[in-house]
PDB file of N, CA and C in Angstrom:
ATOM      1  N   UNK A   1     116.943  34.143  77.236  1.00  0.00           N
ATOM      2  CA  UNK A   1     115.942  35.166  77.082  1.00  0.00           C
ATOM      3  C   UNK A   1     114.743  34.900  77.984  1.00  0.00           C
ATOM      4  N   UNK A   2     114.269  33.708  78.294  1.00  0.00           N
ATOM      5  CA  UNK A   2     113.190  33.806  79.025  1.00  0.00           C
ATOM      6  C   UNK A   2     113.429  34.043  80.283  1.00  0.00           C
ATOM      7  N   UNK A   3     114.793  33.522  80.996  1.00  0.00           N
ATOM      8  CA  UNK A   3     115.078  33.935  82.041  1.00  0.00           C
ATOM      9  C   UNK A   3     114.702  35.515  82.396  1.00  0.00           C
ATOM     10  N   UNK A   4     115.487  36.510  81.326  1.00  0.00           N
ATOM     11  CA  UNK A   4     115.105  38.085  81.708  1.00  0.00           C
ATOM     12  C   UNK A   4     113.793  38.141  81.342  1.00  0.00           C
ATOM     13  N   UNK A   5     112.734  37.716  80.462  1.00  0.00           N
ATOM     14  CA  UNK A   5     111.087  37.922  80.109  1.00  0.00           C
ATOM     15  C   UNK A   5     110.645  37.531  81.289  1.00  0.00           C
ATOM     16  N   UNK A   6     110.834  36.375  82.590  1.00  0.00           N
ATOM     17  CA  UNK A   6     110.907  35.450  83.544  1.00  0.00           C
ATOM     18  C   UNK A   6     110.886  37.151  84.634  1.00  0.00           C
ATOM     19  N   UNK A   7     111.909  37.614  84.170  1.00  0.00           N
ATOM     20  CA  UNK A   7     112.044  38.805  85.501  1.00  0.00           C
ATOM     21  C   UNK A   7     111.356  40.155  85.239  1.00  0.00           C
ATOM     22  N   UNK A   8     110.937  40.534  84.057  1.00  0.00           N
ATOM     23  CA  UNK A   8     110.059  41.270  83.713  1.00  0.00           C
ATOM     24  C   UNK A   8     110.931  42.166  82.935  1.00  0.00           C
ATOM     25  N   UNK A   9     111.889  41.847  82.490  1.00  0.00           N
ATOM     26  CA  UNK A   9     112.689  42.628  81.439  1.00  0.00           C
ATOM     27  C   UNK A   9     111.873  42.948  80.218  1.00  0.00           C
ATOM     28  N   UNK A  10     111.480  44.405  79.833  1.00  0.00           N
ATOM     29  CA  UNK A  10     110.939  43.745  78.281  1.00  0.00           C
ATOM     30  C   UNK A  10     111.344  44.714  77.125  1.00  0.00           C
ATOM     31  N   UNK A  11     112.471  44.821  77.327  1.00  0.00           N
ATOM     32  CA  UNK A  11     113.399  45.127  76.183  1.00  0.00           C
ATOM     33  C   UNK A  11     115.053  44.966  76.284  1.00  0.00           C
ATOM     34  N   UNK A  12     115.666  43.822  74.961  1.00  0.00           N
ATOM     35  CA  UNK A  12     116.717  44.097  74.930  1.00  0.00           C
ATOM     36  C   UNK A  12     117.604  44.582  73.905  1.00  0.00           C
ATOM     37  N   UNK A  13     118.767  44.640  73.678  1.00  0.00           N
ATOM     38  CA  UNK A  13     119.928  45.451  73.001  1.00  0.00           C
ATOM     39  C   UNK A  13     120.476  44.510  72.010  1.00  0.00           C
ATOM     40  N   UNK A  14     120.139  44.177  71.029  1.00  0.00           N
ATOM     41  CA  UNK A  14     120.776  43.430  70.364  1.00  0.00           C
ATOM     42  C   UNK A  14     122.211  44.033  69.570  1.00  0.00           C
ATOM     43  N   UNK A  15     123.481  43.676  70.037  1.00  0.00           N
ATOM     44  CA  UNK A  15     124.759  44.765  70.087  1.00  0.00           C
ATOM     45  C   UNK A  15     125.426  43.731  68.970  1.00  0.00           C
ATOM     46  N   UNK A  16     125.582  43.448  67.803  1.00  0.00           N
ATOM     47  CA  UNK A  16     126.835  42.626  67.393  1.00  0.00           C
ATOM     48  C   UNK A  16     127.612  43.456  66.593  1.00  0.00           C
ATOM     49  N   UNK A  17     127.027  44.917  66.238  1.00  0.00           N
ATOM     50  CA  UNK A  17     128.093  45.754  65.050  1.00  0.00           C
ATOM     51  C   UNK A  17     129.328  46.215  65.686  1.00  0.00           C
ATOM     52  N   UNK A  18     130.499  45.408  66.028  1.00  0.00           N
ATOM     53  CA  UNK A  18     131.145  45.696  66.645  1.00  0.00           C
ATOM     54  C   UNK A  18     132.860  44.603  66.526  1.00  0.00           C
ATOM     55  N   UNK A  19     133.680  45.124  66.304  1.00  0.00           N
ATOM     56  CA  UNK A  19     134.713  44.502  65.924  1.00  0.00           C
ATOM     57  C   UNK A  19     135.160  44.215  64.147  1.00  0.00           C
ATOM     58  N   UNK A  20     135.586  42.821  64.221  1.00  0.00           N
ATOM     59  CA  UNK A  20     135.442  42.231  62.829  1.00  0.00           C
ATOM     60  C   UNK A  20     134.486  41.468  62.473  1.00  0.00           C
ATOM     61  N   UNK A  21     133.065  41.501  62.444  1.00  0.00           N
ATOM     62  CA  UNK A  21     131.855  41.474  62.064  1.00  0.00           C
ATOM     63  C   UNK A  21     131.840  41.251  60.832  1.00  0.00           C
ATOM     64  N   UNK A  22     131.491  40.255  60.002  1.00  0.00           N
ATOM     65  CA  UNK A  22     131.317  40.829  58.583  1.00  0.00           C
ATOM     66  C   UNK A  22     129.349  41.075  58.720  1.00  0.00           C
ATOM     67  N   UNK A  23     129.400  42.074  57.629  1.00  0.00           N
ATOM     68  CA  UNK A  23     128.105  42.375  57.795  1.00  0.00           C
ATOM     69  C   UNK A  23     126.983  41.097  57.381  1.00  0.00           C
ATOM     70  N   UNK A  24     127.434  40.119  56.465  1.00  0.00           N
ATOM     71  CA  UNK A  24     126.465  39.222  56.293  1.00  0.00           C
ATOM     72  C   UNK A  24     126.078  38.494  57.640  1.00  0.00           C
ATOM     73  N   UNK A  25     127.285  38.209  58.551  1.00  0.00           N
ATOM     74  CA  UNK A  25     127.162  37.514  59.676  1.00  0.00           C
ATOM     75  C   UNK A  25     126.233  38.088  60.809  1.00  0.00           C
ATOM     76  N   UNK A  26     126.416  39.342  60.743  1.00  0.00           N
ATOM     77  CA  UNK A  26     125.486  40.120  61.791  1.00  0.00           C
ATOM     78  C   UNK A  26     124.051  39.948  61.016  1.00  0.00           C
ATOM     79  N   UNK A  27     123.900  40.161  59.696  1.00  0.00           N
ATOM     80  CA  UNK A  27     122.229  40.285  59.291  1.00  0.00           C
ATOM     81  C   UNK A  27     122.034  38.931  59.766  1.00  0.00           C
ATOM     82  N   UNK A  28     122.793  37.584  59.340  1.00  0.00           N
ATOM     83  CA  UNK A  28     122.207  36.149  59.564  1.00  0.00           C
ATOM     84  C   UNK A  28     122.034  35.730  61.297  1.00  0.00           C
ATOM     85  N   UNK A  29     122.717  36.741  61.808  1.00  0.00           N
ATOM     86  CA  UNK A  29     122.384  36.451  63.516  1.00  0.00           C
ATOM     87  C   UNK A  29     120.938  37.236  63.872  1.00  0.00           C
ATOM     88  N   UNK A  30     120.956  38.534  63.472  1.00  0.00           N
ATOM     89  CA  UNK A  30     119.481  39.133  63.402  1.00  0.00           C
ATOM     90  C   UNK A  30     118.466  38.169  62.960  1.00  0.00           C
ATOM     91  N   UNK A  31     118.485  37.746  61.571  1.00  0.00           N
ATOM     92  CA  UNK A  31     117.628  37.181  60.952  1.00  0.00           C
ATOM     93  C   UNK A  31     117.220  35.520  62.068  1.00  0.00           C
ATOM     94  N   UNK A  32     118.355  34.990  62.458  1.00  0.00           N
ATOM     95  CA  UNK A  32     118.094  33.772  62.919  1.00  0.00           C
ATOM     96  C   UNK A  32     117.181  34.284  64.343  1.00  0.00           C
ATOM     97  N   UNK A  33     117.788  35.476  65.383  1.00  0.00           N
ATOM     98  CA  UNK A  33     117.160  36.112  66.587  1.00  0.00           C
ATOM     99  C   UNK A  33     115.651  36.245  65.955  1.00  0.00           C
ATOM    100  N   UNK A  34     115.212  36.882  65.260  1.00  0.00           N
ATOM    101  CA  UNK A  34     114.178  37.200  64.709  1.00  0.00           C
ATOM    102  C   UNK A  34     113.237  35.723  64.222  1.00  0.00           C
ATOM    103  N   UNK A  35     114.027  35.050  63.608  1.00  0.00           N
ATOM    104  CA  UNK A  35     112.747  33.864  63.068  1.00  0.00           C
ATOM    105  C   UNK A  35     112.820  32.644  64.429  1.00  0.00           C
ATOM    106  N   UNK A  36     113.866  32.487  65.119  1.00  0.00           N
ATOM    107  CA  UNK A  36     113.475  31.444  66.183  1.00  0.00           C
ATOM    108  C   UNK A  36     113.468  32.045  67.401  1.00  0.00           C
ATOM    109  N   UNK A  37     113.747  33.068  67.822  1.00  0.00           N
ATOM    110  CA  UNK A  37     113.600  33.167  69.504  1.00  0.00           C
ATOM    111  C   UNK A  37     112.646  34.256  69.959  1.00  0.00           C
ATOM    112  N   UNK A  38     111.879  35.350  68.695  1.00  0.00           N
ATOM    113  CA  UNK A  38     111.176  36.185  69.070  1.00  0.00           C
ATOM    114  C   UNK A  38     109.613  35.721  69.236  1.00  0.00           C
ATOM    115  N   UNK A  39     109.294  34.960  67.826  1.00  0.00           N
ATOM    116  CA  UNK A  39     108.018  34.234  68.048  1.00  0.00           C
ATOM    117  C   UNK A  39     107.749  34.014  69.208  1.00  0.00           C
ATOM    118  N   UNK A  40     108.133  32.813  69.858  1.00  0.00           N
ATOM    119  CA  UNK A  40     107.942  32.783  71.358  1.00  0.00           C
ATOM    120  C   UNK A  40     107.256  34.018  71.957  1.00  0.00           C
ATOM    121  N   UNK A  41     108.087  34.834  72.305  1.00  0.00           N
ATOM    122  CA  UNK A  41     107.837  36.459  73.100  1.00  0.00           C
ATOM    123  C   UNK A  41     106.824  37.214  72.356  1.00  0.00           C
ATOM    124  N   UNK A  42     106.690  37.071  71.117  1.00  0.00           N
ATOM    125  CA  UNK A  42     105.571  37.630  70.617  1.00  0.00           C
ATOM    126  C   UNK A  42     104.492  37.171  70.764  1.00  0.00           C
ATOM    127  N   UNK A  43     104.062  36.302  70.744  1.00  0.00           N
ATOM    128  CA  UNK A  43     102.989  35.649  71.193  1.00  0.00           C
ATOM    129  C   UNK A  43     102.346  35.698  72.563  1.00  0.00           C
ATOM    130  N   UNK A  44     103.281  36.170  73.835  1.00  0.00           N
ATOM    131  CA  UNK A  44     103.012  36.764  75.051  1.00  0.00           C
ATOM    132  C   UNK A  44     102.590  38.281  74.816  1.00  0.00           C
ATOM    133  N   UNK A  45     102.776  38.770  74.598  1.00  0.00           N
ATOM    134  CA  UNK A  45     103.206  40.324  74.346  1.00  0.00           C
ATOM    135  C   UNK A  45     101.835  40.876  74.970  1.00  0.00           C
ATOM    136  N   UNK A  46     101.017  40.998  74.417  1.00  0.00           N
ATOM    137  CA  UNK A  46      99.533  41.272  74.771  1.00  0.00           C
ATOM    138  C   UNK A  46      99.388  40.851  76.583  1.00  0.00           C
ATOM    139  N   UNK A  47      99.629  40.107  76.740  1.00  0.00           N
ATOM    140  CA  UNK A  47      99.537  39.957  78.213  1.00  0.00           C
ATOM    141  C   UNK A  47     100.489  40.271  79.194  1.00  0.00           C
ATOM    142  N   UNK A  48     101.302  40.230  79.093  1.00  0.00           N
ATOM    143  CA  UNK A  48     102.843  40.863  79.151  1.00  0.00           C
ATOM    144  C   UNK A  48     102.358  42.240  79.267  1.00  0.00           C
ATOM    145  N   UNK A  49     102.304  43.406  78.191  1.00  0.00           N
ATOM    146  CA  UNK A  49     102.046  44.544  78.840  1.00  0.00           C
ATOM    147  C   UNK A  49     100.331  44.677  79.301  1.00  0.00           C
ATOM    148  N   UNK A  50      99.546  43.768  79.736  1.00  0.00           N
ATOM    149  CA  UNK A  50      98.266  43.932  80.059  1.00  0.00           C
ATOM    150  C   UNK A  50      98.806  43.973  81.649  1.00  0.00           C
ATOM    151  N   UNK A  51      99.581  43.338  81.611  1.00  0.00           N
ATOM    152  CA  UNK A  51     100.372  43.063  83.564  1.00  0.00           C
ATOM    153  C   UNK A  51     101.366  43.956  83.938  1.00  0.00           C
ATOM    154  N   UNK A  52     101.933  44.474  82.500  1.00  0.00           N
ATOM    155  CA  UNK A  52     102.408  45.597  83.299  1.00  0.00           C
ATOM    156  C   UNK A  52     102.206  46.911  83.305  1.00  0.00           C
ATOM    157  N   UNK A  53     101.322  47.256  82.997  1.00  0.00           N
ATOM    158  CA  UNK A  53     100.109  48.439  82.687  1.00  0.00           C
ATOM    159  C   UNK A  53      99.369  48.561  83.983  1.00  0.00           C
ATOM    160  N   UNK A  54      98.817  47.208  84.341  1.00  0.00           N
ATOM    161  CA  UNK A  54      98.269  47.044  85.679  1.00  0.00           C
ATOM    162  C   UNK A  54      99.313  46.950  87.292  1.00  0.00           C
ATOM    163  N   UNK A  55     100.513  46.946  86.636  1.00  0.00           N
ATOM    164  CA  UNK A  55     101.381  46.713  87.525  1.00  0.00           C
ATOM    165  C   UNK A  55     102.280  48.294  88.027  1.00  0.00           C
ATOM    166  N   UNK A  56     101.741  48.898  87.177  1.00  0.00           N
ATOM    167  CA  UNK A  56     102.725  50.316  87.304  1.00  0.00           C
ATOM    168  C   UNK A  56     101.426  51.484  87.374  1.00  0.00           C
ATOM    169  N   UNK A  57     100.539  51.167  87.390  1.00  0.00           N
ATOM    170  CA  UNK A  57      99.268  51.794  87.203  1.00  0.00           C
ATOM    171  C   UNK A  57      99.533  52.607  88.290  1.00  0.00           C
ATOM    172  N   UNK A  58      99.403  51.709  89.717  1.00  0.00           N
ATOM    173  CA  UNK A  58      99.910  53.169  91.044  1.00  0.00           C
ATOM    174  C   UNK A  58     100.839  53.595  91.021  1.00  0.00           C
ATOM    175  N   UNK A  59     101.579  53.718  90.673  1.00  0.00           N
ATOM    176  CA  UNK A  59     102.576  54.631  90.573  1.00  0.00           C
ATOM    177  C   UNK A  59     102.670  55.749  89.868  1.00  0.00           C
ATOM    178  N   UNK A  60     102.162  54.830  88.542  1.00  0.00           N
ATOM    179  CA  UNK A  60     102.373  56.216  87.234  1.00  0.00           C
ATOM    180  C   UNK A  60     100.482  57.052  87.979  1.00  0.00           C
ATOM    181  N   UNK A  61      99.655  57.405  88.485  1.00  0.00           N
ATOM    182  CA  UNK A  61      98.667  57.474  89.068  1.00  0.00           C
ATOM    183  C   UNK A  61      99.456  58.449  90.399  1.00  0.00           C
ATOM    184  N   UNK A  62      99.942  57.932  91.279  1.00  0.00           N
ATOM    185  CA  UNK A  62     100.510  58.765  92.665  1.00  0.00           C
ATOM    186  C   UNK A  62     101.494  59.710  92.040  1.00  0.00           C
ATOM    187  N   UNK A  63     102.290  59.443  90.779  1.00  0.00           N
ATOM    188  CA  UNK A  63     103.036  60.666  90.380  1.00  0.00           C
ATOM    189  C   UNK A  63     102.232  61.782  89.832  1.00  0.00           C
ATOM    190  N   UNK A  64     101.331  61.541  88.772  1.00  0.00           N
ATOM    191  CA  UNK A  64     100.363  62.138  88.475  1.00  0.00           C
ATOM    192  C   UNK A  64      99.798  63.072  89.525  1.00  0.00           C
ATOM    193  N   UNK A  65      99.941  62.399  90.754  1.00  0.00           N
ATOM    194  CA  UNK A  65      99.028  63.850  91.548  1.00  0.00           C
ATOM    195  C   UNK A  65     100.189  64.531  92.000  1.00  0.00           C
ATOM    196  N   UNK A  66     101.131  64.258  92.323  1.00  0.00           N
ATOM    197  CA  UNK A  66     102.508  65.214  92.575  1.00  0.00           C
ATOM    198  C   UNK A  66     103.160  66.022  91.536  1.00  0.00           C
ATOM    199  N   UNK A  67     102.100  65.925  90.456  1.00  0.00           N
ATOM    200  CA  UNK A  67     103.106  66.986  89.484  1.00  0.00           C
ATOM    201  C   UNK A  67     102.349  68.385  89.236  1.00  0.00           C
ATOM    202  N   UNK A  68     102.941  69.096  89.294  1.00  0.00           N
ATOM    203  CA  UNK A  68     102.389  70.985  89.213  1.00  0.00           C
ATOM    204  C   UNK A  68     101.365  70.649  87.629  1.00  0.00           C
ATOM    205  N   UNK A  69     100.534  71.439  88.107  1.00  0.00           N
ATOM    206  CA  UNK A  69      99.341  71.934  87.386  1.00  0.00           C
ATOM    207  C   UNK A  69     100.325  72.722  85.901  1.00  0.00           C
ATOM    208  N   UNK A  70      99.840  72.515  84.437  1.00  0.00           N
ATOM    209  CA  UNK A  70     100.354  73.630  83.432  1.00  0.00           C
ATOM    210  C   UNK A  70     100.300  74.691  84.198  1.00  0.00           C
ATOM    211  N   UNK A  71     101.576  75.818  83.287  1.00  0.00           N
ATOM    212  CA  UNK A  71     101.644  76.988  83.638  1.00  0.00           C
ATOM    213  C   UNK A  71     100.390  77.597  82.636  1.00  0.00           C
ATOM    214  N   UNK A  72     100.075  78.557  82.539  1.00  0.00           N
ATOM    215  CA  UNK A  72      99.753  79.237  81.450  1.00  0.00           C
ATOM    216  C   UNK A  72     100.501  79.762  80.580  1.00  0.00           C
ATOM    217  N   UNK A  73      99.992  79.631  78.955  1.00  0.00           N
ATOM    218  CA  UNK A  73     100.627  80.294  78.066  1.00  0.00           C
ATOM    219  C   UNK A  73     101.078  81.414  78.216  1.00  0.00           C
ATOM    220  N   UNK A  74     102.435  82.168  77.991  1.00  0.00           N
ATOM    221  CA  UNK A  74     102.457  83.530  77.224  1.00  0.00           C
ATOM    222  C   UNK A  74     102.093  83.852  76.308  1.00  0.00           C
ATOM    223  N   UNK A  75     101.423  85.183  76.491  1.00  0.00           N
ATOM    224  CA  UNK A  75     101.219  85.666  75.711  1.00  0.00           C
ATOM    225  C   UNK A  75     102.124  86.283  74.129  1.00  0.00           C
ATOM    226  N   UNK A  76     102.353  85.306  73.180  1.00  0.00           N
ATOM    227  CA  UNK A  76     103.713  85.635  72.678  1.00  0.00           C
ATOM    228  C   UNK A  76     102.420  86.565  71.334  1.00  0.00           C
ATOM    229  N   UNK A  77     102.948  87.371  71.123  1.00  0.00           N
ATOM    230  CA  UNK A  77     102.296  87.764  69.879  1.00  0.00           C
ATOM    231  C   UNK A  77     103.809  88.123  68.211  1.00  0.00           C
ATOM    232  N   UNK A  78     103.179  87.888  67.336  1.00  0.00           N
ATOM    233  CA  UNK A  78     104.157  88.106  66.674  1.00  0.00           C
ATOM    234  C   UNK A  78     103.544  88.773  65.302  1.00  0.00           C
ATOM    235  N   UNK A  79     103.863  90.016  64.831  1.00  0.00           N
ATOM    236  CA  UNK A  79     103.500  90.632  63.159  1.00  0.00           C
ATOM    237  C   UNK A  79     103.764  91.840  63.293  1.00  0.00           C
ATOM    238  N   UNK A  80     103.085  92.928  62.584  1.00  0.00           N
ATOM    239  CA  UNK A  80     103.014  94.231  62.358  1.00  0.00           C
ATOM    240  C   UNK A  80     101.943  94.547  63.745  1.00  0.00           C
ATOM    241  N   UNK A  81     100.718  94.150  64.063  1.00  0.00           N
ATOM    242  CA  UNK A  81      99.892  94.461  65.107  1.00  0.00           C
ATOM    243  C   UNK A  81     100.903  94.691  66.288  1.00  0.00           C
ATOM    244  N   UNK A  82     102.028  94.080  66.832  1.00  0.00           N
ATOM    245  CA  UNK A  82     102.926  94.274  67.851  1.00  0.00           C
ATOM    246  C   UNK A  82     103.751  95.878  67.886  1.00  0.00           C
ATOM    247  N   UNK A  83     104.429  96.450  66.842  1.00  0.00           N
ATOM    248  CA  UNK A  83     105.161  97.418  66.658  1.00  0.00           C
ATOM    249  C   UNK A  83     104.773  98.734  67.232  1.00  0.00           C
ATOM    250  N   UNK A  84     103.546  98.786  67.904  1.00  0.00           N
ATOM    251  CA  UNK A  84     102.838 100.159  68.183  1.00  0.00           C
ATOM    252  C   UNK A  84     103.351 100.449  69.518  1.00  0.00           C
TER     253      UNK A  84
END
């Protein structure tokens, strides 16, 4: 895991419902993912997306000016006032 946190991965897929699984085995693999290997990563987190907020900033910024202006609403009207 730190290897992909290492490359700026910051989300993964945790996949085990799959095959012959018994379900206790999948909660106790969650549960173990969850109490020893997330701490770690949680404890970055805050800085982690402080860098990548700042890291995607021009971009999400240069798309922003390439995108069309709102259209304007239609005018949708809907009741008895319409029928005339």
């Amino acid at each position: 895991m730190r290897g992909y946190a290492d490359a700026g991965v910051d989300q993964v897929m945790f996949l085990c419902q799959r095959g012959q699984i018994r379900h206790e085995d999948i909660c106790a693999s969650m549960e173990l993912f969850a109490s020893e290997v997330m701490p770690e990563f949680h404890e970055e987190e805050a800085a982690r997306e402080k860098a990548k907020a700042e890291r995607l900033e021009p971009a999400i910024e240069a798309s922003l000016t390439r995108r069309e202006p709102p259209r304007p609403r239609p005018d949708y009207r809907f009741g008895v006032d319409n029928l005339a």
